[in-house]
Structure formats: structure tokens, C-alpha cells
N, C-alpha and C. Protein backbone atom coordinates (compact mmCIF):
# COMPACT_ATOMS: atom_id res chain seq x y z
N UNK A 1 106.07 23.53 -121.21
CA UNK A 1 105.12 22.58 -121.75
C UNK A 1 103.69 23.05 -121.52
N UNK A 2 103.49 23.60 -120.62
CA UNK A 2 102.21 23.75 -119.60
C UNK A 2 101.94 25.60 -119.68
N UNK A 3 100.88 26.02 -120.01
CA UNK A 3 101.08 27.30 -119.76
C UNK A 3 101.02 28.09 -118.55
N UNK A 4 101.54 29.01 -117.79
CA UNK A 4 101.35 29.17 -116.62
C UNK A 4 100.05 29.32 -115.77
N UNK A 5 99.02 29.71 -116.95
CA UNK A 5 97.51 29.83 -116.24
C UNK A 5 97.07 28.38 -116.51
N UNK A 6 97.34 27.36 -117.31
CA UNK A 6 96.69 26.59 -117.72
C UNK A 6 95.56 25.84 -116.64
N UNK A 7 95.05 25.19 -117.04
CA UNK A 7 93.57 24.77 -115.96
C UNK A 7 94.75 23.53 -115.31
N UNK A 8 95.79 22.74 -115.72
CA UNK A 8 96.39 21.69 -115.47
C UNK A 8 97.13 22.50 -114.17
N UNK A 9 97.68 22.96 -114.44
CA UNK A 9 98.69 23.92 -113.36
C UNK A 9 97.59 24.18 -112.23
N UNK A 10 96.55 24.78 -112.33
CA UNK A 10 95.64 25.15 -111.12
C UNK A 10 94.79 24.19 -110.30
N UNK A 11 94.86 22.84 -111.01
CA UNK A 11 94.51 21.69 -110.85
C UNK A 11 95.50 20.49 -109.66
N UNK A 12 96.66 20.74 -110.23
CA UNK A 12 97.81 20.53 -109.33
C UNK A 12 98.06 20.57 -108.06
N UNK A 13 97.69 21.77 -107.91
CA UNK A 13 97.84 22.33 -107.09
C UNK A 13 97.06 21.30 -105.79
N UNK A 14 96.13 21.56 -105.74
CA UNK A 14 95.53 20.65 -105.29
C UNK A 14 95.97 18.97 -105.14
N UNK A 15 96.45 18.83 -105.83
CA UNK A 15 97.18 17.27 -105.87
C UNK A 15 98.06 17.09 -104.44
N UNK A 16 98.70 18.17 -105.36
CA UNK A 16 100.36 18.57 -104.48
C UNK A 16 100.68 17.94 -102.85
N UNK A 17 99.79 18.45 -101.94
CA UNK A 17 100.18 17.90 -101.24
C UNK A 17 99.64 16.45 -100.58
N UNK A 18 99.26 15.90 -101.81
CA UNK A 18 99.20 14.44 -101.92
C UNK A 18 100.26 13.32 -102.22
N UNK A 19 101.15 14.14 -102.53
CA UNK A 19 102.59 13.29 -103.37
C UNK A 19 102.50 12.06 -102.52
N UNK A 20 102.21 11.95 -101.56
CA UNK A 20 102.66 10.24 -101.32
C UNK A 20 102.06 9.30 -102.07
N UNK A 21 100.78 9.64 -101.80
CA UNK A 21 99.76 9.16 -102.52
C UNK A 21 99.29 8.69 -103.91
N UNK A 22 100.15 9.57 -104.63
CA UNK A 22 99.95 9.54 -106.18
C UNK A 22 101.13 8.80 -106.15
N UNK A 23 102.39 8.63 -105.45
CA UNK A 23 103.64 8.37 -105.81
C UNK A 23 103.35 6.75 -106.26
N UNK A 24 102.74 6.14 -104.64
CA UNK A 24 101.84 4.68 -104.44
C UNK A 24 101.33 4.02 -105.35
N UNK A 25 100.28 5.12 -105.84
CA UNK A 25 99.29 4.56 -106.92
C UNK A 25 100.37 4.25 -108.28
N UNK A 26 101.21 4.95 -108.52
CA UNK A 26 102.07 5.16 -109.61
C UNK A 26 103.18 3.52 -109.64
N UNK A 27 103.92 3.58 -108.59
CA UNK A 27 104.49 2.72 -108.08
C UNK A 27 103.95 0.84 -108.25
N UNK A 28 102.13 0.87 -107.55
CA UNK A 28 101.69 -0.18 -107.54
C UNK A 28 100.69 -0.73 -108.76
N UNK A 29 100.78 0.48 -109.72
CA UNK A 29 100.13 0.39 -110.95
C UNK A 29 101.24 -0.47 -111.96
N UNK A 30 102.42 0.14 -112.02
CA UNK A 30 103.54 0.01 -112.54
C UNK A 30 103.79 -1.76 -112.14
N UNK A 31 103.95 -2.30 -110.54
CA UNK A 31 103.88 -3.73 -109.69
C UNK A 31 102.88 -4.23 -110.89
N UNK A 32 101.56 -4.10 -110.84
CA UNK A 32 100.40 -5.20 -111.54
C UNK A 32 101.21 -4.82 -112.98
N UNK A 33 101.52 -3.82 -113.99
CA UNK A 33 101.84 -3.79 -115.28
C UNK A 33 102.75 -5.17 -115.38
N UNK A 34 104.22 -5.19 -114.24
CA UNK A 34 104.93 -6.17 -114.67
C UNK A 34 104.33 -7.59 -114.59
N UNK A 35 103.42 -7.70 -113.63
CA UNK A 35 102.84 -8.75 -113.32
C UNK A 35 102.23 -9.54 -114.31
N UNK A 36 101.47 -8.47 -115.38
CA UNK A 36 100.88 -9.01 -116.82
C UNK A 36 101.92 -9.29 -117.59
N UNK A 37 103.24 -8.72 -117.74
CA UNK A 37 103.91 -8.83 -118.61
C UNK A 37 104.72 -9.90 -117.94
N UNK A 38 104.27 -10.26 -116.98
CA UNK A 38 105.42 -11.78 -116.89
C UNK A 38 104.42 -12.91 -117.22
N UNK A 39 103.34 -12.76 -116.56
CA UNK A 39 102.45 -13.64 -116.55
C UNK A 39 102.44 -13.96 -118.22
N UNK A 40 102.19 -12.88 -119.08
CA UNK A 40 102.40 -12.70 -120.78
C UNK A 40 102.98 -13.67 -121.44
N UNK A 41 104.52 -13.69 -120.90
CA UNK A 41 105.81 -13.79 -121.38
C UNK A 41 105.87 -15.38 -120.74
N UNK A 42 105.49 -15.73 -119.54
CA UNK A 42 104.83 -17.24 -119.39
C UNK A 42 104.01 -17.82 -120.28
N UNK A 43 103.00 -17.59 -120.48
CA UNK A 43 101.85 -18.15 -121.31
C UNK A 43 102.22 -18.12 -122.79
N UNK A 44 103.17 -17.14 -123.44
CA UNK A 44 103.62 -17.40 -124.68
C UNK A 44 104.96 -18.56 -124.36
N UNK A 45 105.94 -18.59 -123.25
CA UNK A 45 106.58 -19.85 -123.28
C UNK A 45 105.82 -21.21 -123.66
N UNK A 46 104.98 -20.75 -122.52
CA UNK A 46 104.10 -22.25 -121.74
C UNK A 46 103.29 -22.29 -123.75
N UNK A 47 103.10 -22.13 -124.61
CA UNK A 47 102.21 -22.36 -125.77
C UNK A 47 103.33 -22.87 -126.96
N UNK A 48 104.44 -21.83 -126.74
CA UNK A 48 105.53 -22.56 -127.64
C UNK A 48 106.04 -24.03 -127.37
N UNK A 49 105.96 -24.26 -125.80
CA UNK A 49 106.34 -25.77 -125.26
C UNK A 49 107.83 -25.55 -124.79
N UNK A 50 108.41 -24.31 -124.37
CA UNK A 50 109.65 -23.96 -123.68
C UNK A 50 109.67 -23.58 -122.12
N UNK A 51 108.21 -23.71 -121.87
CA UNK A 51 108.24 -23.51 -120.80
C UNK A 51 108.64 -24.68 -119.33
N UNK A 52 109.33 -24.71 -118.78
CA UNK A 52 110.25 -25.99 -118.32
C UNK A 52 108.93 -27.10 -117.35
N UNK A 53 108.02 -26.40 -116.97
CA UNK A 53 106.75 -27.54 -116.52
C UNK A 53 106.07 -27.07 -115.88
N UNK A 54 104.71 -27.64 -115.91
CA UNK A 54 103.38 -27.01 -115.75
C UNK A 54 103.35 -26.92 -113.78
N UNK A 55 103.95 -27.85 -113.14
CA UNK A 55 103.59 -27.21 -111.79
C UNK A 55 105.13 -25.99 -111.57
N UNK A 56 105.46 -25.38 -112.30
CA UNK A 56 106.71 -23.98 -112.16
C UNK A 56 105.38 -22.85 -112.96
N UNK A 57 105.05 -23.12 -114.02
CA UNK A 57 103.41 -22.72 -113.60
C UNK A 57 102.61 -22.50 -112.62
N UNK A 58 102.10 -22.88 -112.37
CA UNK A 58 101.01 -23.24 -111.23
C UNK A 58 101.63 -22.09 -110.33
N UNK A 59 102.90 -22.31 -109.57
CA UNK A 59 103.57 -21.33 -109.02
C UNK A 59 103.66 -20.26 -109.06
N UNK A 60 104.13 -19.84 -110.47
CA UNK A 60 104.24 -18.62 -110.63
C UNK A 60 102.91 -18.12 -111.17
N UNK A 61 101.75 -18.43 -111.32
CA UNK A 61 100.67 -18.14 -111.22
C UNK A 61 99.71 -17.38 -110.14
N UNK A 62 100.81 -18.57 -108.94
CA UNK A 62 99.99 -18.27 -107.91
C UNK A 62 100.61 -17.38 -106.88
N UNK A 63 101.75 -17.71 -107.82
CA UNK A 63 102.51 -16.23 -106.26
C UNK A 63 102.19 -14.77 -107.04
N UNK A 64 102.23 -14.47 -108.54
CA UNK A 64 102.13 -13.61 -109.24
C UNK A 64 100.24 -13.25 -108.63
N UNK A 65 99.57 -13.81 -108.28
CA UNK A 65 98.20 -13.45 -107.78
C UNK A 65 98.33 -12.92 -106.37
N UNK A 66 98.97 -13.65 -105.45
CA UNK A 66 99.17 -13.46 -103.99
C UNK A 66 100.07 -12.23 -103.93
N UNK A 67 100.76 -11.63 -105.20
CA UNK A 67 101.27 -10.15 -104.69
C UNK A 67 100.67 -9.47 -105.59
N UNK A 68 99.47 -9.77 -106.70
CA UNK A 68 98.80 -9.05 -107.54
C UNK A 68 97.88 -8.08 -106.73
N UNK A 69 96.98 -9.06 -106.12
CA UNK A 69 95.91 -9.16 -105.18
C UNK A 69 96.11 -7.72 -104.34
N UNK A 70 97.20 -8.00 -103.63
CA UNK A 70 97.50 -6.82 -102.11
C UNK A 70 98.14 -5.32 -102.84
N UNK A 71 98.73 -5.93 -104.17
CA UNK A 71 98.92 -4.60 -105.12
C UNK A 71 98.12 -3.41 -106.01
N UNK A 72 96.81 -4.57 -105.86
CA UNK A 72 95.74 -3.68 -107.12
C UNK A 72 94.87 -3.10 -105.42
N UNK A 73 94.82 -3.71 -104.44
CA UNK A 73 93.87 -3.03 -103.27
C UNK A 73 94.69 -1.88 -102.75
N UNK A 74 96.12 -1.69 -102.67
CA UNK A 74 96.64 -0.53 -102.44
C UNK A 74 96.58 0.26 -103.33
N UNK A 75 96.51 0.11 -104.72
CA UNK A 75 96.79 1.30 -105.75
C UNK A 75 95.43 1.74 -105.90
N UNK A 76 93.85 1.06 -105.49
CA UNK A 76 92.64 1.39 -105.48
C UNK A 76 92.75 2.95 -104.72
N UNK A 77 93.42 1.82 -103.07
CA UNK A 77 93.02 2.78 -102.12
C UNK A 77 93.63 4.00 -101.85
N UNK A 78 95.21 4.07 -102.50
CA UNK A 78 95.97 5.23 -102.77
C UNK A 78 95.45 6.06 -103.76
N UNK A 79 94.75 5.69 -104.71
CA UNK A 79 94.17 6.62 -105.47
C UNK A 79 92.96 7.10 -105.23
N UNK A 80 92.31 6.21 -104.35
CA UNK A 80 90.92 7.03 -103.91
C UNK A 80 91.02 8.09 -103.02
N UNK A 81 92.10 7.72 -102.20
CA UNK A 81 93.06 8.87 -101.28
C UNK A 81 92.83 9.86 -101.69
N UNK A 82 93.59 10.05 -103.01
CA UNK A 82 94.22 11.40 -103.09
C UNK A 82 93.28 11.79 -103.81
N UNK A 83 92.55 11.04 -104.63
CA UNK A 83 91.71 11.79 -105.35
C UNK A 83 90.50 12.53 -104.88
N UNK A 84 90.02 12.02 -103.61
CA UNK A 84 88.87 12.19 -102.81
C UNK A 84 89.40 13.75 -102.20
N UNK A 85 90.33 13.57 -101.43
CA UNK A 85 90.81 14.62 -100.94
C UNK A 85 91.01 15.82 -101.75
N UNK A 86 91.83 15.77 -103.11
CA UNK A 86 92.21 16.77 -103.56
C UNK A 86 90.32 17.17 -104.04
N UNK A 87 89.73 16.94 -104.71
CA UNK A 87 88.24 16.94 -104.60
C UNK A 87 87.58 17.47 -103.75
N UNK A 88 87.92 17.42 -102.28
CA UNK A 88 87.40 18.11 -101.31
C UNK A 88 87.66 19.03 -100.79
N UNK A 89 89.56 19.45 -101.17
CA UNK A 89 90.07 20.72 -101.17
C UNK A 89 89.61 21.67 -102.40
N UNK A 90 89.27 21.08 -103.32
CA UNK A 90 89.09 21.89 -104.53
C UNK A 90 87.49 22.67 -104.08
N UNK A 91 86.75 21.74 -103.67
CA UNK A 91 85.16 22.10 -103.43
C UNK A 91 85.47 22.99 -102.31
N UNK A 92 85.90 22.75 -101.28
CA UNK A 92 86.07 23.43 -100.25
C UNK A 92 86.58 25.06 -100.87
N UNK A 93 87.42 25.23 -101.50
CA UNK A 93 88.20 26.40 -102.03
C UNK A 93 87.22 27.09 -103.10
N UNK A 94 86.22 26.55 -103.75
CA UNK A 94 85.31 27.07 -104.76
C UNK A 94 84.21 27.72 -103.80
N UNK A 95 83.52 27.11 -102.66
CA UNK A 95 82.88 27.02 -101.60
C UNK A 95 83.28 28.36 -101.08
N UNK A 96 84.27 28.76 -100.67
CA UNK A 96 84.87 30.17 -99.65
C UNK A 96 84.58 30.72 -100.90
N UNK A 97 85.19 30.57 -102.33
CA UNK A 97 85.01 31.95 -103.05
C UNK A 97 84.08 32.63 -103.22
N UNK A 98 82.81 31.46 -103.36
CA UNK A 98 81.40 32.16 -103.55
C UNK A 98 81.04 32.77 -102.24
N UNK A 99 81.35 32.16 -100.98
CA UNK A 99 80.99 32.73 -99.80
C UNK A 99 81.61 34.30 -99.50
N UNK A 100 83.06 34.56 -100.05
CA UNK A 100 83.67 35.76 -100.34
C UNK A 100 82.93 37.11 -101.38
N UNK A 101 82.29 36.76 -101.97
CA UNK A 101 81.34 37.11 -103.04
C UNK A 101 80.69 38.11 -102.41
N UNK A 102 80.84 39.40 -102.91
CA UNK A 102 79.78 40.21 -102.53
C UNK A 102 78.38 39.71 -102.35
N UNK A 103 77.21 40.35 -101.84
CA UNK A 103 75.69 40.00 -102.24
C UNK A 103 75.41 40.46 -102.94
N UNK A 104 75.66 41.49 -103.42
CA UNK A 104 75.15 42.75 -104.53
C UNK A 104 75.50 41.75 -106.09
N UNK A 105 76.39 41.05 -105.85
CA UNK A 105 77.52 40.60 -106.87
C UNK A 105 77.16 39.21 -107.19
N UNK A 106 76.48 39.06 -106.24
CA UNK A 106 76.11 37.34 -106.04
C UNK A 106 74.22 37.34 -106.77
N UNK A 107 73.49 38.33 -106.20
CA UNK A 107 72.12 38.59 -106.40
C UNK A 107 72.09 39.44 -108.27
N UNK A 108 72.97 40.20 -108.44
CA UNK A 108 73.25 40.40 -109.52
C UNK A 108 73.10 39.57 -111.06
N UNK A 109 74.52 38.83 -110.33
CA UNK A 109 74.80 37.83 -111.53
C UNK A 109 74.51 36.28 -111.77
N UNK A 110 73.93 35.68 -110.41
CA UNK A 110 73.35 34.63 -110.04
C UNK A 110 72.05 34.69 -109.69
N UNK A 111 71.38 33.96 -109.77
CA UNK A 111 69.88 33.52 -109.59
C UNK A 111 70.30 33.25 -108.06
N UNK A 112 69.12 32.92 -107.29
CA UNK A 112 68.78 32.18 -105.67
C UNK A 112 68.98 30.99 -106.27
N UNK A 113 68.77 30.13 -107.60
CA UNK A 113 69.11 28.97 -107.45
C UNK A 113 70.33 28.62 -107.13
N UNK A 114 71.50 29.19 -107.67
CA UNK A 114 72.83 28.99 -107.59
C UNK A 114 73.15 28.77 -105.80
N UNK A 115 72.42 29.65 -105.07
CA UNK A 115 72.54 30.08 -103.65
C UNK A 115 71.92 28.35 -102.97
N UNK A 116 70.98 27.63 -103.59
CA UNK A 116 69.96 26.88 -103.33
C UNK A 116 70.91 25.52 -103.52
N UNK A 117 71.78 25.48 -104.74
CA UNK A 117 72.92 24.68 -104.97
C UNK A 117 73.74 24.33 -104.10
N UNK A 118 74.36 25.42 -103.95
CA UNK A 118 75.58 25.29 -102.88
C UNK A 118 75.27 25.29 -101.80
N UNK A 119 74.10 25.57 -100.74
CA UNK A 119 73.85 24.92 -99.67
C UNK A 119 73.79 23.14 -99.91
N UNK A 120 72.59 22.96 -100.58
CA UNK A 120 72.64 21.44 -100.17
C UNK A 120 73.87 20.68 -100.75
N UNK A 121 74.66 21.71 -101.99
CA UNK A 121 75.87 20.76 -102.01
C UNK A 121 77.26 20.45 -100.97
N UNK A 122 76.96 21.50 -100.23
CA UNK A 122 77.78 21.42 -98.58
C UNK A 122 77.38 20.65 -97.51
N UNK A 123 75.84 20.58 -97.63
CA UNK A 123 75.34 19.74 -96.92
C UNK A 123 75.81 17.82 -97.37
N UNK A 124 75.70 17.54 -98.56
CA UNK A 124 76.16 16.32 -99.09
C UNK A 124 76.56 16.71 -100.41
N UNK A 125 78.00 16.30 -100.72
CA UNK A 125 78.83 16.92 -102.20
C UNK A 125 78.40 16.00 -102.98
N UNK A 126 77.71 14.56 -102.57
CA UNK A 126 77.74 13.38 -103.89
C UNK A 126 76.25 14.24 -104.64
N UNK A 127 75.65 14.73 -104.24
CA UNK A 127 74.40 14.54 -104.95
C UNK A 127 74.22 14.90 -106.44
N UNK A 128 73.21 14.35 -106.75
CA UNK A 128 73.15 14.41 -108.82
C UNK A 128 72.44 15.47 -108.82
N UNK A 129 72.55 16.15 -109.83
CA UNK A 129 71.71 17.51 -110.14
C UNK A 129 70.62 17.16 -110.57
N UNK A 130 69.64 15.72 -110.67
CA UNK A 130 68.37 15.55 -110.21
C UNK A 130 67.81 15.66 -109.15
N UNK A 131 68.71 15.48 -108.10
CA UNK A 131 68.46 15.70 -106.68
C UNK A 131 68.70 17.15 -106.01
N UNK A 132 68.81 17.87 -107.09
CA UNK A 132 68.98 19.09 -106.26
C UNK A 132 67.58 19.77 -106.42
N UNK A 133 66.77 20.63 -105.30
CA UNK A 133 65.55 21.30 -105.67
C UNK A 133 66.42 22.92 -105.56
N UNK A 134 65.27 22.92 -107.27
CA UNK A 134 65.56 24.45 -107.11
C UNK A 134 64.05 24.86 -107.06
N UNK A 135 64.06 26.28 -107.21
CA UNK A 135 63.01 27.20 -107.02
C UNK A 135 62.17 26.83 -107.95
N UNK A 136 62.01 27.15 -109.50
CA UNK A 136 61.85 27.26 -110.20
C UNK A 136 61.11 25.35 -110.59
N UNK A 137 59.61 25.53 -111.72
CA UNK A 137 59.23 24.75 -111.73
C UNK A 137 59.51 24.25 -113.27
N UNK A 138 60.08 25.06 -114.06
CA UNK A 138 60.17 24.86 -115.34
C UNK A 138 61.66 24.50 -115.90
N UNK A 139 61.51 23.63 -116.86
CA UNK A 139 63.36 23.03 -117.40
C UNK A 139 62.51 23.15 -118.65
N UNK A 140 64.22 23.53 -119.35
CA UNK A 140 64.54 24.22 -120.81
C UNK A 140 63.95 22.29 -121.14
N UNK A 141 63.18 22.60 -122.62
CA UNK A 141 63.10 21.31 -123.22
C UNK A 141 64.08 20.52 -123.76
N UNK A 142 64.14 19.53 -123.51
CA UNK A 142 64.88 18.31 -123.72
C UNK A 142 66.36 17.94 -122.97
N UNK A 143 65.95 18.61 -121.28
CA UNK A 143 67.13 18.54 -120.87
C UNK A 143 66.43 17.17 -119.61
N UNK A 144 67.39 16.66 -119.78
CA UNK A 144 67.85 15.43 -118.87
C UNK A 144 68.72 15.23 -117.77
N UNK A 145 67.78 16.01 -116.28
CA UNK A 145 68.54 16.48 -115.34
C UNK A 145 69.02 14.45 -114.49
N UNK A 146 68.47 13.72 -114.78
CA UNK A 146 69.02 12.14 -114.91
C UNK A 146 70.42 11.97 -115.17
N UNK A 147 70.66 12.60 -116.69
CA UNK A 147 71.70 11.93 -116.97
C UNK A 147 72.65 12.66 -117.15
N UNK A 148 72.83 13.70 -115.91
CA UNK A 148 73.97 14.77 -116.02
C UNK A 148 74.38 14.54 -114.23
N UNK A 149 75.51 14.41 -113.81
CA UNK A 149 76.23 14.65 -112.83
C UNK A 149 76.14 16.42 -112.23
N UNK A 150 75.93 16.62 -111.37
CA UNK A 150 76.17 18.22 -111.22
C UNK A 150 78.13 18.07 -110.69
N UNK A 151 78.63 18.96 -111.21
CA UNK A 151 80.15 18.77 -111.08
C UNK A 151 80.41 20.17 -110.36
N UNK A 152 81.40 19.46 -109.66
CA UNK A 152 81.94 20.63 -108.29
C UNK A 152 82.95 20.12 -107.94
């Protein structure tokens, strides 16, 4: 399905040894899906007038919330899990390559800005590529260092 170099495959990788994690999110995503589809399948009873009475309602309203609730905060936090992490293995692993990098190879084919990047992006990974200072006082016209994410 997948080609063996594909960017998906090298991407994975990284996941991988998250499996619990993704399993969770998968699992408690799937919990809230049925939850709509009962809740659904109520509210079209409850409108046709087959539904047997409004406090068996109320009930299943409210228990369908009381395991909604503890289901959508685990599948948040299982997915921020893994996603954070595999994110920080990925940066971390991009991080050594450039550090592996010749200088000759690095001064060559990269500017000092690139060098200027990846320090402060080790120092803090959230930052926006408005917040990064480079050397240089001049930007190509009509670029909008605002409304671009720097991605790593």
C-alpha cells in the first residue's frame, strides 16, 4: 500500500513505540462515536413518540455524559501523549543529524542563520518563526513571518 521510502513509513516510526497510546486514543474516540450514535438513535425515538418516557431520558442522557466526559479527557490526553512525544523524538533525531553534519558541509550549504535556528529552537521548540532572530535585516517582500509556524 505504502511505499517503502514513503514519508508515512518514516513517520511511523516514531509513533511506534507509542502503541499504547494511540491504541487509547483509538479505543476512546470510537467510546464518544457510540455515545452520539445512541444518544442519535434516542432523540430520533424520543421525536417519533416511541420513546418509552422522558425521565428513561433524562437518564440516559445523563449517564451517556458521566462516561462521555472521563472518555473525551482520556482520548485528549492519550493523544497529546503520543503526539508530543513522537514530536520530540522526531526533533530530537533531526537535531543530532545537523549536529552530525560536517562544518565544511554545514557553512557550505547553509547560511549562520540556519545555525541561529536550531540553537534557539533547542533552547524552546514552541517558538514561531517571528520569534526567531536571525542575522540578517532584510525579508523577501510580502512575506509574513506572523502567519507562518516555523515547523520542526
Amino acid at each position: 500500500m505504502f511505499r517503502s521510502n514513503s514519508a508515512f513509513r518514516r513517520l511511523a516510526r516514531y509513533v511506534r513505540p507509542y502503541n499504547l497510546w494511540v491504541f487509547i486514543t483509538v479505543i476512546t474516540s470510537l467510546c464518544l462515536a457510540a455515545i452520539d450514535i445512541v444518544l442519535g438513535k434516542a432523540i430520533e425515538q424520543m421525536a417519533q413518540g416511541t420513546f418509552s418516557s422522558t425521565q428513561n431520558m433524562i437518564y440516559l442522557v445523563v449517564g451517556m455524559t458521566l462516561i462521555g466526559m472521563p472518555c473525551k479527557f482520556v482520548m485528549r490526553y492519550a493523544s497529546a501523549r503520543f503526539s508530543v512525544s513522537a514530536l520530540r523524538d522526531l526533533r530530537g533525531d533531526l537535531i543530532h543529524k545537523f549536529c552530525d553534519l560536517p562544518v565544511s558541509s554545514v557553512e557550505r550549504k547553509f547560511t549562520g542563520d540556519l545555525i541561529a535556528i536550531l540553537s534557539q529552537i533547542g533552547t524552546d521548540p514552541d517558538l514561531l518563526l517571528s520569534e526567531i532572530q536571525l542575522n540578517t535585516d532584510e525579508q523577501p517582500e510580502g512575506f509574513l513571518p506572523d502567519s507562518i509556524d516555523f515547523v520542526f
